[in-house]
N, C-alpha and C. Protein backbone atom coordinates (compact mmCIF):
# COMPACT_ATOMS: atom_id res chain seq x y z
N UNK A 1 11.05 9.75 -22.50
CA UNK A 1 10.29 10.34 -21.41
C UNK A 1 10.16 9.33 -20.28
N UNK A 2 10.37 9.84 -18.94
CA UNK A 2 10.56 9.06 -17.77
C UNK A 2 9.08 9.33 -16.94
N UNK A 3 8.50 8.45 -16.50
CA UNK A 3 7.54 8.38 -15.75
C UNK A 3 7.57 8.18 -14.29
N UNK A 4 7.24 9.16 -13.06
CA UNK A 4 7.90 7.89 -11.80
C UNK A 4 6.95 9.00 -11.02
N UNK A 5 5.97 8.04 -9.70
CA UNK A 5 4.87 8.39 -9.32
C UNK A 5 5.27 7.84 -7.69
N UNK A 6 5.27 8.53 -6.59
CA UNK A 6 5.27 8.02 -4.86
C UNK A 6 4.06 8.22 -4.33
N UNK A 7 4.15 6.97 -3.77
CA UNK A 7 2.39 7.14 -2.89
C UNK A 7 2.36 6.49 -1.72
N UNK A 8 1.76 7.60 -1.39
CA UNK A 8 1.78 7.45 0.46
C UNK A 8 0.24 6.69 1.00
N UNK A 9 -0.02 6.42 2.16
CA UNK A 9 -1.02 6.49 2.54
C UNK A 9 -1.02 7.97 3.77
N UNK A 10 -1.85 8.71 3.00
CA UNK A 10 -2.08 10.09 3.43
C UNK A 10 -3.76 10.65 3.89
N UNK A 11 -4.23 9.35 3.88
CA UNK A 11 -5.95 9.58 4.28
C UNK A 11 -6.06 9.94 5.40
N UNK A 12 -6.67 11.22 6.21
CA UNK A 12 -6.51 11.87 7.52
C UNK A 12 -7.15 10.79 8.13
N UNK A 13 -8.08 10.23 7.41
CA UNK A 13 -9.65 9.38 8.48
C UNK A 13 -8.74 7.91 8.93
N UNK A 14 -7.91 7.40 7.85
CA UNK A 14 -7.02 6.34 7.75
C UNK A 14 -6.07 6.33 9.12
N UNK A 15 -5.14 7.73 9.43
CA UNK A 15 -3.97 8.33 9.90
C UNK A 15 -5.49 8.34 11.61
N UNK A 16 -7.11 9.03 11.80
CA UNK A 16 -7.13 8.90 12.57
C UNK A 16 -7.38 7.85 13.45
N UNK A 17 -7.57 6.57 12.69
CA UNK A 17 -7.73 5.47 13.13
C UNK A 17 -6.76 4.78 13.81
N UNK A 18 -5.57 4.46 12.88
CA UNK A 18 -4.44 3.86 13.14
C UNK A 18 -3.55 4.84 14.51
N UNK A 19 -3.72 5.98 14.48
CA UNK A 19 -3.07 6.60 15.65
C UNK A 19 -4.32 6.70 16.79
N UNK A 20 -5.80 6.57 16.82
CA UNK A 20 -6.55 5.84 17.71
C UNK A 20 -6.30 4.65 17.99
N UNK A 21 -5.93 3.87 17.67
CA UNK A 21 -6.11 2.37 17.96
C UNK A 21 -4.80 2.19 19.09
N UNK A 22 -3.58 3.31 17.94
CA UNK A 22 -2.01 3.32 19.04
C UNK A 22 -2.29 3.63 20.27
N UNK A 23 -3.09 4.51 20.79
CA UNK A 23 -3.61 5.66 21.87
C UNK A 23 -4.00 4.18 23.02
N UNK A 24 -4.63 3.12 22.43
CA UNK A 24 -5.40 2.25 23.43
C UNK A 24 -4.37 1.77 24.06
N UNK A 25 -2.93 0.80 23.79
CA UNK A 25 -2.21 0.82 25.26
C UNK A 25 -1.12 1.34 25.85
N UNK A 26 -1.29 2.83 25.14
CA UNK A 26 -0.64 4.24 25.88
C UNK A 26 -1.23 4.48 26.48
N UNK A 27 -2.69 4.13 26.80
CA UNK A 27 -3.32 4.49 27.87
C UNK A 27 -3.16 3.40 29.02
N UNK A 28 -3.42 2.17 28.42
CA UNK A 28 -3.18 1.04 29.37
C UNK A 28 -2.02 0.93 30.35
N UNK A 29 -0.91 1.15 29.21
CA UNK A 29 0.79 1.57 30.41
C UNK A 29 0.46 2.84 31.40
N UNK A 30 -0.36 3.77 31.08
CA UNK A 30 -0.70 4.98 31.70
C UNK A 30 -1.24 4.38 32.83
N UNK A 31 -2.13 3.65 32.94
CA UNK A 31 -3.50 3.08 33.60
C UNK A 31 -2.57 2.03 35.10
N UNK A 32 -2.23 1.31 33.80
CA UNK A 32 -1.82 -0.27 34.49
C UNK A 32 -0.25 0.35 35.71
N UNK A 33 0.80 1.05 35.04
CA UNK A 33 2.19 0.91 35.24
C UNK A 33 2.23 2.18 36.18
N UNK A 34 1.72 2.99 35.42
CA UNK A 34 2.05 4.41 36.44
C UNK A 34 1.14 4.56 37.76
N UNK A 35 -0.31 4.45 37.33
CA UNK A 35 -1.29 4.08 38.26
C UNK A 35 -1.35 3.80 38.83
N UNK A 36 -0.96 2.29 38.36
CA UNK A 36 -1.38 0.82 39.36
C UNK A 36 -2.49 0.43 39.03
N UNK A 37 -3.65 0.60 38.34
CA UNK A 37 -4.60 -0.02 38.36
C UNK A 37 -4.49 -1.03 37.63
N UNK A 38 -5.08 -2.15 37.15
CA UNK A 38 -5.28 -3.16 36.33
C UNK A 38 -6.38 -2.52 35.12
N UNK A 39 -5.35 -2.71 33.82
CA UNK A 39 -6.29 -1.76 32.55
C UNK A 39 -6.91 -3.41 31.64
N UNK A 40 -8.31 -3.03 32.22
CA UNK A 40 -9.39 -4.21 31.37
C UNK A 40 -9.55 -5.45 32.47
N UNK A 41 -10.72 -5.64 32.10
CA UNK A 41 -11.28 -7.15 33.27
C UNK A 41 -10.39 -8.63 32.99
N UNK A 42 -9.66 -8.50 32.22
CA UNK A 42 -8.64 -9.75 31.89
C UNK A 42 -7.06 -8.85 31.66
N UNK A 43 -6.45 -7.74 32.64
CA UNK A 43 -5.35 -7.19 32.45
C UNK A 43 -3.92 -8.44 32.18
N UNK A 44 -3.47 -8.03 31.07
CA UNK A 44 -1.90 -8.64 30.86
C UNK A 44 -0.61 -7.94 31.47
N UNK A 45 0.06 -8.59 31.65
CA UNK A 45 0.98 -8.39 32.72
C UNK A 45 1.54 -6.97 31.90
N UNK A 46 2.60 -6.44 33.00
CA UNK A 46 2.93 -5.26 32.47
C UNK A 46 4.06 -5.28 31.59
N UNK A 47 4.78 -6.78 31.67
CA UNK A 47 5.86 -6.69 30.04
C UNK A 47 5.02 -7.43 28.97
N UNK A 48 3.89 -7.63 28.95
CA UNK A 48 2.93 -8.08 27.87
C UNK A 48 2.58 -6.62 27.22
N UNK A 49 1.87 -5.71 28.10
CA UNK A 49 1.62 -4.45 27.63
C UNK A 49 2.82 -3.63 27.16
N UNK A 50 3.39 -3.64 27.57
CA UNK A 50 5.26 -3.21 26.45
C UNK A 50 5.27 -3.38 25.63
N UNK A 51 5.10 -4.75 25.58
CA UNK A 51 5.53 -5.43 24.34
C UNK A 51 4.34 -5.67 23.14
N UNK A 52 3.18 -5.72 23.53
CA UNK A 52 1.70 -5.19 23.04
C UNK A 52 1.90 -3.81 22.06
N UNK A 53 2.25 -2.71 22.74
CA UNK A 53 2.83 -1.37 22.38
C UNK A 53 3.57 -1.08 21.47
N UNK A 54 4.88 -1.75 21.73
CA UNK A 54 5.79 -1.59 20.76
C UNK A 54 5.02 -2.29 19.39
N UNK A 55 4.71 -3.51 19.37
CA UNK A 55 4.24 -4.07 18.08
C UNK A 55 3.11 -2.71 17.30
N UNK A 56 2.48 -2.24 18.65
CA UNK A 56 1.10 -1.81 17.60
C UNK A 56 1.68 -0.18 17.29
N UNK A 57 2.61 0.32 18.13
CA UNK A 57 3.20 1.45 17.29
C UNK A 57 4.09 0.89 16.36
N UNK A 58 5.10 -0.30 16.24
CA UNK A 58 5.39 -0.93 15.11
C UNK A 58 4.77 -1.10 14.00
N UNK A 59 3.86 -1.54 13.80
CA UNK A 59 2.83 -1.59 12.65
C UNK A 59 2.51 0.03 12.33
N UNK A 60 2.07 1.14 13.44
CA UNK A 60 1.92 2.33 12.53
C UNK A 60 3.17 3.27 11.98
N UNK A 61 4.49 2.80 12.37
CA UNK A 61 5.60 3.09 11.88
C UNK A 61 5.90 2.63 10.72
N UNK A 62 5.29 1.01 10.27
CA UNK A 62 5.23 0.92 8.71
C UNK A 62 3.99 1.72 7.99
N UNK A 63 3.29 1.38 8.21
CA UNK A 63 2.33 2.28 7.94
C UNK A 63 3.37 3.84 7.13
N UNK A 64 3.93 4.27 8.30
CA UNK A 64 4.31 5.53 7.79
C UNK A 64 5.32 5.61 6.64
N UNK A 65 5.78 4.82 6.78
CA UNK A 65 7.11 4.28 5.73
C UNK A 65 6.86 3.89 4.86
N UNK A 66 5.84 2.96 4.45
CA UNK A 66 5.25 2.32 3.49
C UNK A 66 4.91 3.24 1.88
N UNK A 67 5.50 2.66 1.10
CA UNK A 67 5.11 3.74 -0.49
C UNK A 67 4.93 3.02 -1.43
N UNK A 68 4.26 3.70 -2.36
CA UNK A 68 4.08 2.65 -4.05
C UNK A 68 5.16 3.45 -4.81
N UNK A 69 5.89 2.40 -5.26
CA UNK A 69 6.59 3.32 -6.40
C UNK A 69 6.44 2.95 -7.76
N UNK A 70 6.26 3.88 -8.77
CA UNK A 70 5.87 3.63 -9.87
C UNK A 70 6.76 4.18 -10.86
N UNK A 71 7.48 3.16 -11.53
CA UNK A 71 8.57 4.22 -12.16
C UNK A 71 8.56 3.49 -14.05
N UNK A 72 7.94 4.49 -14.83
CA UNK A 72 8.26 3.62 -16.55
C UNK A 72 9.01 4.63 -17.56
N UNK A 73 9.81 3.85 -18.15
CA UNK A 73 10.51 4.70 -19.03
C UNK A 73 10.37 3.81 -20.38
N UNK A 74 11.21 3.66 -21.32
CA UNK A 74 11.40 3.48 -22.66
C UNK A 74 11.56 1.57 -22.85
N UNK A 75 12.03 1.46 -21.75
CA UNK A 75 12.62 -0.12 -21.34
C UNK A 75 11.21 -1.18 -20.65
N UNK A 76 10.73 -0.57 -19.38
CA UNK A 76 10.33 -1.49 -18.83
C UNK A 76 9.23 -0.46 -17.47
N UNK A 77 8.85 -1.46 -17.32
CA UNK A 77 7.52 -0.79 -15.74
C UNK A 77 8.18 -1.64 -14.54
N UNK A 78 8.13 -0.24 -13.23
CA UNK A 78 9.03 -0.70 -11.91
C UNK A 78 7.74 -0.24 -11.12
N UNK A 79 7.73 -1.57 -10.58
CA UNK A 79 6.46 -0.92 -9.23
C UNK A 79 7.25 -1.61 -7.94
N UNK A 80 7.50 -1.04 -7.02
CA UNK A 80 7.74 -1.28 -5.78
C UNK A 80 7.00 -0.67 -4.81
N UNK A 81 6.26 -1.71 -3.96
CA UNK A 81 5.85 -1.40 -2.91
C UNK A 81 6.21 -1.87 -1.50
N UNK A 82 7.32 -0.76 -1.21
CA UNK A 82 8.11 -0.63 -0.35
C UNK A 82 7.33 -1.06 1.39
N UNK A 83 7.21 -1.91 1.88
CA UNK A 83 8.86 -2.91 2.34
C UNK A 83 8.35 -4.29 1.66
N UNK A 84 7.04 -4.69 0.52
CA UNK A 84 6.73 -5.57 0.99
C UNK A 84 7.18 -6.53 -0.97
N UNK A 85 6.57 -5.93 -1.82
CA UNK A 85 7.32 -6.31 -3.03
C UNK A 85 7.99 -5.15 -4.29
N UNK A 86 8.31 -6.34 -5.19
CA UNK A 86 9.25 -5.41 -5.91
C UNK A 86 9.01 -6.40 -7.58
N UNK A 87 8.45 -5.50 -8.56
CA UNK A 87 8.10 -5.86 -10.17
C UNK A 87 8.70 -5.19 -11.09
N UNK A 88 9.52 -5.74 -12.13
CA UNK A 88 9.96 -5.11 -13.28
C UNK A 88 9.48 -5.66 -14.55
N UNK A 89 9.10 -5.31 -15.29
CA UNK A 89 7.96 -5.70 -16.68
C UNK A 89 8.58 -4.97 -17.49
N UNK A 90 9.85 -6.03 -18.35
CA UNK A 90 9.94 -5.26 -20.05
C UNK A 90 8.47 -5.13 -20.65
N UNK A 91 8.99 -4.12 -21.50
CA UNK A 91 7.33 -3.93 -22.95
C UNK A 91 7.85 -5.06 -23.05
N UNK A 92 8.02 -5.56 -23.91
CA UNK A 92 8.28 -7.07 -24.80
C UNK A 92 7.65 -8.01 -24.15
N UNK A 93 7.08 -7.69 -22.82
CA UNK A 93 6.54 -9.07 -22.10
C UNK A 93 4.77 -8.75 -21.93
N UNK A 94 4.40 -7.31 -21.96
CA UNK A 94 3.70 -6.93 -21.66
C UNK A 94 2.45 -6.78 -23.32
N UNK A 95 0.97 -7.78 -22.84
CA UNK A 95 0.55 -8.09 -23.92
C UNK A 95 -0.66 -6.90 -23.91
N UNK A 96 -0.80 -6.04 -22.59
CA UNK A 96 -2.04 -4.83 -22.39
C UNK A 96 -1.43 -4.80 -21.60
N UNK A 97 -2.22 -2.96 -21.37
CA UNK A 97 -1.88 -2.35 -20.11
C UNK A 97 -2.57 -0.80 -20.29
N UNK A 98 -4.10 -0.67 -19.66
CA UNK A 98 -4.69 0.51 -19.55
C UNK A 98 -5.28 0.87 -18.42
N UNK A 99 -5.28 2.04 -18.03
CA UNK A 99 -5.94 2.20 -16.84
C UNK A 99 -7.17 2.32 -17.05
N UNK A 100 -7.76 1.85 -15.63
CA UNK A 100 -8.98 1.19 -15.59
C UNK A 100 -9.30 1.70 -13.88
N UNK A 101 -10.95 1.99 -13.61
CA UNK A 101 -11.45 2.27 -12.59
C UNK A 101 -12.00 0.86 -11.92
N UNK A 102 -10.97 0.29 -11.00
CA UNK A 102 -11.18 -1.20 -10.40
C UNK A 102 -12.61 -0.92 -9.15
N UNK A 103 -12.71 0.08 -8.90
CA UNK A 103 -13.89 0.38 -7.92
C UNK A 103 -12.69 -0.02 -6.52
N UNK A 104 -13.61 0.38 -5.54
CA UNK A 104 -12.69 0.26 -4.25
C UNK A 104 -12.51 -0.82 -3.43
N UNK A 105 -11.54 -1.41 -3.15
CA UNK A 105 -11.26 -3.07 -2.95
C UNK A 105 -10.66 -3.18 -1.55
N UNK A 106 -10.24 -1.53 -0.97
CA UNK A 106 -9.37 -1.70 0.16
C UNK A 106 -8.04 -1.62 -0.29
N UNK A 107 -7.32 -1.20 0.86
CA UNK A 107 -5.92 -0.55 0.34
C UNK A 107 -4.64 -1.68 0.69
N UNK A 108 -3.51 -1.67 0.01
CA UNK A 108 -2.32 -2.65 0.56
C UNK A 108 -2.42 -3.12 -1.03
N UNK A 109 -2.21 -4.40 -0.93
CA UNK A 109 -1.88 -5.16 -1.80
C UNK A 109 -3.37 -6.29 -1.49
N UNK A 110 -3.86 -6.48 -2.63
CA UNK A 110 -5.23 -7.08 -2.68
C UNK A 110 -5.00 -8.41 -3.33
N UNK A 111 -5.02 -9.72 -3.57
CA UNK A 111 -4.79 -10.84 -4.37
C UNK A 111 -6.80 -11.12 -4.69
N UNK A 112 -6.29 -11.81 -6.12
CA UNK A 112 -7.53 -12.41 -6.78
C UNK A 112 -9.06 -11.52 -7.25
N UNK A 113 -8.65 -10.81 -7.62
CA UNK A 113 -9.34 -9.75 -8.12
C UNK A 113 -9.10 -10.18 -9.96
N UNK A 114 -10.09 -9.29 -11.02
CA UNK A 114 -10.35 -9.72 -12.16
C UNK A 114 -9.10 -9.39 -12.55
N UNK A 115 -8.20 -8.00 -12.42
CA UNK A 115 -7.23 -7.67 -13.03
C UNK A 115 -5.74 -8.23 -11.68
N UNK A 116 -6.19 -9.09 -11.29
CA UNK A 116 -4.76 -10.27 -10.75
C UNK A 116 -4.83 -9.77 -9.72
N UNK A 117 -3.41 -9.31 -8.81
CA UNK A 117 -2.74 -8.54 -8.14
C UNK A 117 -3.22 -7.52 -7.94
N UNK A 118 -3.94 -6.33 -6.81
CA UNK A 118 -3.74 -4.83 -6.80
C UNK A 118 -3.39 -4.53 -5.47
N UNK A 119 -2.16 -3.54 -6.39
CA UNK A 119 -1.41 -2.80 -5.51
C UNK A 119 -1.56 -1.00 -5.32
N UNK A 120 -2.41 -0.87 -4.30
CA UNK A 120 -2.88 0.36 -4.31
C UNK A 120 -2.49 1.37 -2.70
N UNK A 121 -2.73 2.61 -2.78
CA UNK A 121 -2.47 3.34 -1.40
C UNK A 121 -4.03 3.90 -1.30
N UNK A 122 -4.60 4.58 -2.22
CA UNK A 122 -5.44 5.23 -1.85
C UNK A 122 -6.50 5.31 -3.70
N UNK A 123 -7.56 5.76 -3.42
CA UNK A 123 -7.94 5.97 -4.99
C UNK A 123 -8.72 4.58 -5.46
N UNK A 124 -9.30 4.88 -6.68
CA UNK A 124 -9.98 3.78 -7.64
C UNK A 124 -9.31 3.45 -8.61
N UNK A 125 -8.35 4.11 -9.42
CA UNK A 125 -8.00 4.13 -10.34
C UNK A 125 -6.50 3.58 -10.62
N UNK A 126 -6.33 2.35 -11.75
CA UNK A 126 -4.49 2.11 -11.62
C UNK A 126 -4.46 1.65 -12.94
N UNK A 127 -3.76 1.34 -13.00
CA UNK A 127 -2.49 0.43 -14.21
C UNK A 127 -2.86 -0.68 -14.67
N UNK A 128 -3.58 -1.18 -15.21
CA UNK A 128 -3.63 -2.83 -15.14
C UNK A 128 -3.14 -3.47 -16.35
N UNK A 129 -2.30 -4.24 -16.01
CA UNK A 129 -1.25 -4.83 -16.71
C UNK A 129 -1.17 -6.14 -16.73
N UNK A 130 -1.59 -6.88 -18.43
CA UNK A 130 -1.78 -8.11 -18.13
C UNK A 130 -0.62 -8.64 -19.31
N UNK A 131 0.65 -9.22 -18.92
CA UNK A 131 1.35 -10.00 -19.39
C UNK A 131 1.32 -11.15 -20.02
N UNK A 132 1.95 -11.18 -21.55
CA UNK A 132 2.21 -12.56 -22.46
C UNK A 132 1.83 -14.14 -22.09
N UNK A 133 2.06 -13.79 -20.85
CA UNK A 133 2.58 -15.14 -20.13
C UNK A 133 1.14 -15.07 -19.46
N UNK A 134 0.43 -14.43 -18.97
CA UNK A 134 -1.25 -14.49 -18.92
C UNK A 134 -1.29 -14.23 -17.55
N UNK A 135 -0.26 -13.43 -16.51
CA UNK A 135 -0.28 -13.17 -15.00
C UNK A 135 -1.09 -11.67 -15.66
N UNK A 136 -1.60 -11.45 -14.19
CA UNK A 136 -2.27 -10.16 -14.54
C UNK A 136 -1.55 -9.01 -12.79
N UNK A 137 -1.58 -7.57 -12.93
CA UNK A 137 -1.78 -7.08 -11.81
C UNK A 137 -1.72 -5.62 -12.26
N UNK A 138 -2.04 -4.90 -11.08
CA UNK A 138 -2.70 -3.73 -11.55
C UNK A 138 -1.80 -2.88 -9.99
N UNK A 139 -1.50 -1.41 -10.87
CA UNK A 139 -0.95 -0.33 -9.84
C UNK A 139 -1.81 0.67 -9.68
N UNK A 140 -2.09 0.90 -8.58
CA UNK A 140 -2.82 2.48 -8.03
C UNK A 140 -2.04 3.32 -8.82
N UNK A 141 -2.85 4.58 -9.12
CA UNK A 141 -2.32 5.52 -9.64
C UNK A 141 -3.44 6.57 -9.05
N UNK A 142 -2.72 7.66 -9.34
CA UNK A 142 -3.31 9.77 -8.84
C UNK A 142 -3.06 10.06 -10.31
N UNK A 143 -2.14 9.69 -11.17
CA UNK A 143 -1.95 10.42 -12.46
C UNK A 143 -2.08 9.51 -13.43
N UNK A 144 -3.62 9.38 -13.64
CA UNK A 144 -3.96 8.12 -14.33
C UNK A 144 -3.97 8.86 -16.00
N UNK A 145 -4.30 9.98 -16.13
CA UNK A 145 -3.77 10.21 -17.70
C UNK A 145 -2.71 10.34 -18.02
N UNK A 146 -1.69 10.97 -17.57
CA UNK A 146 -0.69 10.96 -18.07
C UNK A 146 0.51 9.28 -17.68
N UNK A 147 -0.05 8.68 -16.86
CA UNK A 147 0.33 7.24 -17.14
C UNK A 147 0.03 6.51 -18.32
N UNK A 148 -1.51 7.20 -19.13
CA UNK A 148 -2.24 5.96 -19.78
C UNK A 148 -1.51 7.06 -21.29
N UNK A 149 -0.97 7.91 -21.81
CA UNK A 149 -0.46 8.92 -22.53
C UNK A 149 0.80 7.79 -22.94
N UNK A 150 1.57 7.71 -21.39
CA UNK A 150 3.00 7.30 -21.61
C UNK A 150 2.89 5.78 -21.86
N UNK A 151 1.71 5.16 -21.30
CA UNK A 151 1.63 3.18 -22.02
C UNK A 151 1.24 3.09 -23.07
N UNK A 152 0.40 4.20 -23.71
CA UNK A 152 0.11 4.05 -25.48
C UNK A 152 1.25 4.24 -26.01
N UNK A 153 2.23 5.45 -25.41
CA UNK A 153 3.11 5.51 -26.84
C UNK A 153 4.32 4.67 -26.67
N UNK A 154 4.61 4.02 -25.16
CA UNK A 154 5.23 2.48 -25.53
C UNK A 154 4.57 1.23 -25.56
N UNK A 155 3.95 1.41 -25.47
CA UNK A 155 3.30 0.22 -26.10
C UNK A 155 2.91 -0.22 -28.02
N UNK A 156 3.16 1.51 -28.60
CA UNK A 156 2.70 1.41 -29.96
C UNK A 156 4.02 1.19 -30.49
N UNK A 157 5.15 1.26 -29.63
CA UNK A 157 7.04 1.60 -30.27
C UNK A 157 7.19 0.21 -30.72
């Protein structure tokens, strides 16, 4: 049995922030370039505001792209979180691994938390997986029973 889970960041309140924040120097090029006025009491030149723009719709273009992937089968656990890392965990290495309600820590990739590493999009609930070798990290999950179904019965093989 194959396990494999995609996760977006799909929070409307999340989506209205980040496309508010884009809006501030689409207005400024609006303001500053088409206008003419000077947008803010310390205005940056008008290839600063371009280039201002592009970065901050850059950032919500990852944003949009951005996914957890969660993929376990008979062999091993694949979490990729696309663009930024990438984990493969034979069982054989893996000394626990139950899901667990981490409470809410903020979304992305979190360092130094009790269960190591968390790599989450949205939710309380993930994977936490603490390896032989004594690293620990933990995956967001939406389908936290039938994840914790499929780590008992490889984990008992």
């Amino acid at each position: 049995m194959k396990f494999k889970e995609v996760q977006k960041f799909t929070q409307w309140w999340l989506w209205l922030i980040l496309i508010g924040v884009g809006m501030i120097p689409i207005f400024g090029i609006y303001q500053q370039i088409l206008v003419g006025e000077p947008f803010g009491d310390k205005p940056m030149s008008d290839t600063g505001l371009l280039i201002f723009t592009l970065f901050t719709w850059g950032l919500l273009a990852m944003f949009y792209y951005m996914r957890l992937v969660t993929e376990i089968d008979q062999t091993e656990i694949r979490m990729n979180f696309i663009p930024f890392t990438k984990k493969t965990v034979k069982w054989n290495q893996v000394k626990s691994a139950k899901v667990v309600d981490y409470g809410f820590v903020g979304y992305g990739i979190r360092l130094g938390s009790k269960y190591g590493t968390i790599y989450n999009t949205k939710g309380r609930l993930g994977l936490a997986i603490e390896l032989k070798n004594g690293n620990k990290f933990l995956i967001g999950t939406q389908r936290s029973t039938e994840i914790q179904e499929l780590v008992n019965r490889y984990l008992q093989a």
